[in-house]
N, C-alpha and C. Protein backbone atom coordinates (compact mmCIF):
# COMPACT_ATOMS: atom_id res chain seq x y z
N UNK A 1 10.75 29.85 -200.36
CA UNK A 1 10.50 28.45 -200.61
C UNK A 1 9.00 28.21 -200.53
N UNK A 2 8.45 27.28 -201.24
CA UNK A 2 7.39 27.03 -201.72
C UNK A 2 7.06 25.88 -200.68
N UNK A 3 5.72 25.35 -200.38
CA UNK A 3 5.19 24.36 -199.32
C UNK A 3 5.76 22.63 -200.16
N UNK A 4 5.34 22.84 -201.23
CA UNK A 4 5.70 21.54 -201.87
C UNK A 4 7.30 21.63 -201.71
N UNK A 5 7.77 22.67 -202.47
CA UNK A 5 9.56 22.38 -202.04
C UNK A 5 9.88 21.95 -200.67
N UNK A 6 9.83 22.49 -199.39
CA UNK A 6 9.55 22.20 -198.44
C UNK A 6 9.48 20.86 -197.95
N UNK A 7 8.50 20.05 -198.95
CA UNK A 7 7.92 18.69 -198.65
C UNK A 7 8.64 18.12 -198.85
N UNK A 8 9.20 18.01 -199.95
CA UNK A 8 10.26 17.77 -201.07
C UNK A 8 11.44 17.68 -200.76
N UNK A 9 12.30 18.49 -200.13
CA UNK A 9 13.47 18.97 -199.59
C UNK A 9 13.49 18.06 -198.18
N UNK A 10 12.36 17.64 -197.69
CA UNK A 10 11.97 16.73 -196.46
C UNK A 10 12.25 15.47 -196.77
N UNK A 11 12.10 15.12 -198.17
CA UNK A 11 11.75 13.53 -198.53
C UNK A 11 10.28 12.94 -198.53
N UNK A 12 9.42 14.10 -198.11
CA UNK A 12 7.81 13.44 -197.83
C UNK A 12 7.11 13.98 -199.31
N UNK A 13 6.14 13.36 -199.19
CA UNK A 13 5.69 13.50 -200.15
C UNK A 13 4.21 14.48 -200.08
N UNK A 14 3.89 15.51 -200.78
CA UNK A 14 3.34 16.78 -200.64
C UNK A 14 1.79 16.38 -201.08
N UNK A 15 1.59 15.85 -202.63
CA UNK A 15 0.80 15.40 -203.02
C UNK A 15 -0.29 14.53 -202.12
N UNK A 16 0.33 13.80 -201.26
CA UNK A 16 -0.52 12.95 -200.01
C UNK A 16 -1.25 13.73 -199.01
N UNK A 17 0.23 14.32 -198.55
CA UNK A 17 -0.91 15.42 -197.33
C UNK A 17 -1.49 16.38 -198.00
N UNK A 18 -1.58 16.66 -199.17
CA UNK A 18 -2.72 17.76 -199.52
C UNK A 18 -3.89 16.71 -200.03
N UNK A 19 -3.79 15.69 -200.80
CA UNK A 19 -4.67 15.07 -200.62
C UNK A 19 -5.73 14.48 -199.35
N UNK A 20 -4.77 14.14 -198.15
CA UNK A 20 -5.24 14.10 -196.49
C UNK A 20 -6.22 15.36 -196.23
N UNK A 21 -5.55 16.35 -196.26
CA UNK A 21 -6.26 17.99 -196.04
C UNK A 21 -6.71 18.34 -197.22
N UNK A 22 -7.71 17.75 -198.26
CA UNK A 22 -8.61 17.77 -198.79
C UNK A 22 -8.09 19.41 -199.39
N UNK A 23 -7.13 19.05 -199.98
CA UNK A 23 -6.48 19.54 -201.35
C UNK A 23 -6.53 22.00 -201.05
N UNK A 24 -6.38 21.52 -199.56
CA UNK A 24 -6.26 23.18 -198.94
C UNK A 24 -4.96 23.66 -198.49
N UNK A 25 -4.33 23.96 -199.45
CA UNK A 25 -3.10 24.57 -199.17
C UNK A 25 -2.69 25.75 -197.96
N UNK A 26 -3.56 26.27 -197.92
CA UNK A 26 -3.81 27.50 -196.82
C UNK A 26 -3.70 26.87 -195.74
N UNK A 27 -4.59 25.37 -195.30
CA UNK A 27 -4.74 24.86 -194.02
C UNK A 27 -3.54 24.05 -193.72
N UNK A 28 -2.95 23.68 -195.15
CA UNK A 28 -1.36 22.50 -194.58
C UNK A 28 -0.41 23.88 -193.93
N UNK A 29 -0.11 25.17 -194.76
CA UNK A 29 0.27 26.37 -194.65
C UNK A 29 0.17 26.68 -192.83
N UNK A 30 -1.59 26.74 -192.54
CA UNK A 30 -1.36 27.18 -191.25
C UNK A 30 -1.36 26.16 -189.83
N UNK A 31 -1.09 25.06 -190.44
CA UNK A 31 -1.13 23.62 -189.95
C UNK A 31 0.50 23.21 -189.28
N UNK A 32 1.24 23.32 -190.56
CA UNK A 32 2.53 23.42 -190.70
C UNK A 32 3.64 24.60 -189.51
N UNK A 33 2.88 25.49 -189.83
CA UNK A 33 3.45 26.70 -189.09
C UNK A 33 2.95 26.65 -187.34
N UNK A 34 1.80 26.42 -187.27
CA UNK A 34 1.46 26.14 -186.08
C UNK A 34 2.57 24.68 -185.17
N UNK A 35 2.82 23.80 -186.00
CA UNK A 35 3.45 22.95 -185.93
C UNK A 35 5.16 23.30 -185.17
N UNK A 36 5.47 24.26 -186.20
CA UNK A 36 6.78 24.86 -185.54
C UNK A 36 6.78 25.48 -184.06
N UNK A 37 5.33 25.60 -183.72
CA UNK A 37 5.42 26.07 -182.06
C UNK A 37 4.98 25.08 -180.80
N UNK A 38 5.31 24.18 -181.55
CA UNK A 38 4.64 22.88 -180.72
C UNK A 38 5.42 22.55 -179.21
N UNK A 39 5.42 22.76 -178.20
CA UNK A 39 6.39 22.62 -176.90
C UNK A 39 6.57 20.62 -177.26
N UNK A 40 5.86 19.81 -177.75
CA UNK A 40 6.40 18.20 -177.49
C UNK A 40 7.32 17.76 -177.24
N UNK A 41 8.55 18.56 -178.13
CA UNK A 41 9.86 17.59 -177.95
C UNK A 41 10.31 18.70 -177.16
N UNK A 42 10.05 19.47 -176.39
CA UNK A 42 10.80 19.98 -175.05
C UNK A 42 10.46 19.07 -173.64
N UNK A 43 9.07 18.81 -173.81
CA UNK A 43 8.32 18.34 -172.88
C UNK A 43 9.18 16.73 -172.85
N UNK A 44 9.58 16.39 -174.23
CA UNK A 44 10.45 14.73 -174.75
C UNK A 44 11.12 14.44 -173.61
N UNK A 45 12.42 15.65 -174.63
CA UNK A 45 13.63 15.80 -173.59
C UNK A 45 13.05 16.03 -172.41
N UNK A 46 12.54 16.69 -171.29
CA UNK A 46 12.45 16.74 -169.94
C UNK A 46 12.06 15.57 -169.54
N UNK A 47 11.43 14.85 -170.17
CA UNK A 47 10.80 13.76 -169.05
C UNK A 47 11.79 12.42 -169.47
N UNK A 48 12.65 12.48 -170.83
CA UNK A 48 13.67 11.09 -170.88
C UNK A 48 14.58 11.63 -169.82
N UNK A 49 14.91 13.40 -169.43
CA UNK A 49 15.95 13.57 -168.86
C UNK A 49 15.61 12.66 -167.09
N UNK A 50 14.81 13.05 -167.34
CA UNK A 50 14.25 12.51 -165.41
C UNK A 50 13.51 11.16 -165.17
N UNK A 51 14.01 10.49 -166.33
CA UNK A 51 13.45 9.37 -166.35
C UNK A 51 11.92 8.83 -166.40
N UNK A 52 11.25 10.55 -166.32
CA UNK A 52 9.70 9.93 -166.54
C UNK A 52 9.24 9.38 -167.82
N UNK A 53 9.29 8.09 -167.58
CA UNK A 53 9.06 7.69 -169.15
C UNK A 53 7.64 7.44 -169.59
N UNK A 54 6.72 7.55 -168.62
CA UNK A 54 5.53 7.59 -168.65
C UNK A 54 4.72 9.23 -170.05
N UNK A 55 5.53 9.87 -169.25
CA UNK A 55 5.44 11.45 -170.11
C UNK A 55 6.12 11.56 -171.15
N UNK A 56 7.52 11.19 -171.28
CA UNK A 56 8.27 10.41 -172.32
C UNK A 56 7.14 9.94 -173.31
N UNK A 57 6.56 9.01 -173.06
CA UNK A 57 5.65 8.37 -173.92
C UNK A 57 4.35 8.80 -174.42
N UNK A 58 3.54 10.11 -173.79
CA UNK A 58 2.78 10.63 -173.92
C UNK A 58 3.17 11.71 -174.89
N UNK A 59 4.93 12.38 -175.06
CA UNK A 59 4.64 13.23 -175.76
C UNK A 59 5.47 12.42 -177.11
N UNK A 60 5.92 11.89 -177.24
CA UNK A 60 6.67 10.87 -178.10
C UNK A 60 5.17 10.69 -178.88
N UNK A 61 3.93 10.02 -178.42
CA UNK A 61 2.91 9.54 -179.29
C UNK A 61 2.64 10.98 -179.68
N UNK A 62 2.49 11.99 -179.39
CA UNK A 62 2.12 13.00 -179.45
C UNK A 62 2.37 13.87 -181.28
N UNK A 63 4.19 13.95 -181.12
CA UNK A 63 5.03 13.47 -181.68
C UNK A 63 4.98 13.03 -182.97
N UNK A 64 4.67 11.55 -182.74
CA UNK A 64 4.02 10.62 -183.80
C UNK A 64 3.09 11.11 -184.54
N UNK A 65 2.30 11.47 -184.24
CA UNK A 65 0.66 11.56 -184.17
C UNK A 65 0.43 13.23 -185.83
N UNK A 66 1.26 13.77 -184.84
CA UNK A 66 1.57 15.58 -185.85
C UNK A 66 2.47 15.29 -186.85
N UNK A 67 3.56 14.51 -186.98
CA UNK A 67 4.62 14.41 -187.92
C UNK A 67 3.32 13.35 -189.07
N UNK A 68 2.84 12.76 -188.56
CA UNK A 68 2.43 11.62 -189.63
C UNK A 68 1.35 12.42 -190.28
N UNK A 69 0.32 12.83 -189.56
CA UNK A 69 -0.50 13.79 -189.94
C UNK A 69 -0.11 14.84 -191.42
N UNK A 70 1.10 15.48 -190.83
CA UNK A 70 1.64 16.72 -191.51
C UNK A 70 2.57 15.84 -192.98
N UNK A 71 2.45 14.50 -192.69
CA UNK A 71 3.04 13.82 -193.67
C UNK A 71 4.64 13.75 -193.60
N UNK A 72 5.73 14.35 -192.23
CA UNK A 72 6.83 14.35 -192.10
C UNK A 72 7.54 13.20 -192.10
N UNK A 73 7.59 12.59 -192.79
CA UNK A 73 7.95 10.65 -193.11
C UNK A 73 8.62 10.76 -192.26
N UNK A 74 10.14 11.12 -192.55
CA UNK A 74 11.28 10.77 -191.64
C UNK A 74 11.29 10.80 -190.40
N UNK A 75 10.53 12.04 -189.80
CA UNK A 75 10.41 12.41 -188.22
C UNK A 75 9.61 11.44 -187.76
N UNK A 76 8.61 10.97 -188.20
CA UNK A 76 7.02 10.01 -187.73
C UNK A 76 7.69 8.63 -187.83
N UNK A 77 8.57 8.52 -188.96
CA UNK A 77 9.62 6.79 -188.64
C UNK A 77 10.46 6.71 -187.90
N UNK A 78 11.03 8.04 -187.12
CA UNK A 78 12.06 7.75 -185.77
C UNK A 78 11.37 7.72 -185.10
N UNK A 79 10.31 8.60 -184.62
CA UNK A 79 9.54 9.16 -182.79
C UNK A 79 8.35 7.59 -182.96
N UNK A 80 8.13 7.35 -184.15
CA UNK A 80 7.23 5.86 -184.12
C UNK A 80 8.23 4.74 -183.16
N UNK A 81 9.12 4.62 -183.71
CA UNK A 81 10.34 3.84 -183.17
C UNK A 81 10.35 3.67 -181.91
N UNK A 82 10.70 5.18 -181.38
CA UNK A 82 10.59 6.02 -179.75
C UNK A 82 9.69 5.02 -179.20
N UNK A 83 8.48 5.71 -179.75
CA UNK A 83 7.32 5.36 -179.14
C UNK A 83 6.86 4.44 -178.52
N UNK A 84 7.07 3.12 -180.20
CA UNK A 84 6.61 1.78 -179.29
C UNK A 84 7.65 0.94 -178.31
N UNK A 85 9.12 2.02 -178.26
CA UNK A 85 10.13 1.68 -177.40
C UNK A 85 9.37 2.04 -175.96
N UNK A 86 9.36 3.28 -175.81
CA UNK A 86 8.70 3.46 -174.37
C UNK A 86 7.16 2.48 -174.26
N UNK A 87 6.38 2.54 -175.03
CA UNK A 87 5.38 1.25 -174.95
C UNK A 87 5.43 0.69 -174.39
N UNK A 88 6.48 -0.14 -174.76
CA UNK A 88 6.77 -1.65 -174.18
C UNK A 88 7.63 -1.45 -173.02
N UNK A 89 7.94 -0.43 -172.71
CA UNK A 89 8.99 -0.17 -171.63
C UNK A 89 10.13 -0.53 -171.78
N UNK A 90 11.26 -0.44 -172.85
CA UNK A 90 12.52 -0.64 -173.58
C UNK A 90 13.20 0.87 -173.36
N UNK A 91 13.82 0.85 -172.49
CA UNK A 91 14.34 2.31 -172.06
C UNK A 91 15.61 2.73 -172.34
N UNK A 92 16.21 1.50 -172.92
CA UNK A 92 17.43 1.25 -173.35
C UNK A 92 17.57 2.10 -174.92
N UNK A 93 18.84 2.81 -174.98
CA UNK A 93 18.31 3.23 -176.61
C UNK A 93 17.75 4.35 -177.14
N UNK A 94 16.63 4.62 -175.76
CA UNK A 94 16.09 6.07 -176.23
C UNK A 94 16.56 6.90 -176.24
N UNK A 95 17.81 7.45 -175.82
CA UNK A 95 18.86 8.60 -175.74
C UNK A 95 19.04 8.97 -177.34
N UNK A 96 19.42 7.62 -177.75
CA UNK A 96 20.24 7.39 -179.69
C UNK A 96 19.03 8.08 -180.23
N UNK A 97 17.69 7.51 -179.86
CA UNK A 97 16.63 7.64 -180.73
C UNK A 97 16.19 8.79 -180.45
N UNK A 98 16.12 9.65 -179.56
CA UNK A 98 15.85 11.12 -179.31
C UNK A 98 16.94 12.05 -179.75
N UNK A 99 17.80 11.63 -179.99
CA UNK A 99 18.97 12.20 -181.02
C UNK A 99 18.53 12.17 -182.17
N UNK A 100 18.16 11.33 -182.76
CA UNK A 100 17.98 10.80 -184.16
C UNK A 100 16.97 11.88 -184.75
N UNK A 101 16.13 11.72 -183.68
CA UNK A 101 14.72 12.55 -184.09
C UNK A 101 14.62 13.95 -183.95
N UNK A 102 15.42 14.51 -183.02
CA UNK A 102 16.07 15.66 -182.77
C UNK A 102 16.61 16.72 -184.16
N UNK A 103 17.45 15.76 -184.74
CA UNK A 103 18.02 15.86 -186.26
C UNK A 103 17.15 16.18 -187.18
N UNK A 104 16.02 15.17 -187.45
CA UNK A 104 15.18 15.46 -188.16
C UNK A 104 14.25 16.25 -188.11
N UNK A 105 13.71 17.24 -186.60
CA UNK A 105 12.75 18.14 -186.43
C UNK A 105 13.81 19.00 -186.85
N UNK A 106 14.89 19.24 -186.32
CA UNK A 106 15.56 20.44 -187.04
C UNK A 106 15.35 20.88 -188.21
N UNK A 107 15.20 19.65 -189.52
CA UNK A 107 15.30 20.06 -190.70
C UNK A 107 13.60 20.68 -191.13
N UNK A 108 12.91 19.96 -190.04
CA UNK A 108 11.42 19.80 -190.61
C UNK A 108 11.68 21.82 -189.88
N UNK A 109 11.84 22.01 -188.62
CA UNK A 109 11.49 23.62 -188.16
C UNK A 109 12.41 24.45 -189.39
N UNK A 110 13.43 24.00 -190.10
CA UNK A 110 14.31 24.94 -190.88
C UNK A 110 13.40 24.70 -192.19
N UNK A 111 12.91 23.70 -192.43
CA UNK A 111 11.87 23.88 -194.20
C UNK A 111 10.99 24.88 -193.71
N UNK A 112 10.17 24.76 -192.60
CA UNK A 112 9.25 25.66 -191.88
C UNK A 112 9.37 27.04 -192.13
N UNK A 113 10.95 27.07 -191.56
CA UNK A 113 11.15 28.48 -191.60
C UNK A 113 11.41 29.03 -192.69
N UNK A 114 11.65 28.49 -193.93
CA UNK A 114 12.03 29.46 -194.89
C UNK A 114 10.93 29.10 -195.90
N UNK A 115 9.81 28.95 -195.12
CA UNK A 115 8.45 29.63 -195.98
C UNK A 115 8.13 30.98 -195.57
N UNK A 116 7.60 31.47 -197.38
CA UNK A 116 7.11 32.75 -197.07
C UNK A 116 5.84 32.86 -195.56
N UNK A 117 5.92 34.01 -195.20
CA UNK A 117 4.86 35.05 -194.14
C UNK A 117 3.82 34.63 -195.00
């Protein structure tokens, strides 16, 4: 699978973030992949599990921050959600919404993975 298929197969749009990263395919390539080793949403889950929602919220923006970057629409419109939930301190909910988003890194680490080495 190809980086644009990838994008594509995501729902995001490819053309943007290569335009963002100043049209370097190599760098979305090792941007992307680096991406798949990211500890955030382990660090998510541990701290919604224990109620630290303080850390919760640090890696949630975190989160935000790489999906929007990398142009991952869908993932960056749930963990955005997350986000300004823990913000405001709305603690209610975030279980659904760390599910939600859960779903969608899956698909984003499985496009990941079936790019060529």
């Amino acid at each position: 699978m190809e980086l644009r298929e990838m994008y594509e197969g995501l729902g995001s749009d490819y053309d943007e973030v290569l335009e963002r990263l100043m049209n370097n395919e190599g760098l979305i390539t090792r941007l992307v992949k680096k991406y798949a080793e990211d500890q955030n949403f382990d660090k998510l889950k541990a701290a919604l599990a224990k109620k630290d929602y303080e850390e919760a919220f640090t890696a949630a923006h975190t989160i935000k921050g790489l999906a929007a970057n990398l142009g991952f629409t869908s993932l960056y419109e749930c963990v955005s959600t997350l986000t300004e939930k823990l913000r405001g301190g709305e603690y209610e909910g975030t279980g659904e919404l760390l599910s939600e988003a859960l779903k969608r890194q899956e698909a984003v680490i499985s496009g990941i993975g079936q790019l060529p080495e």
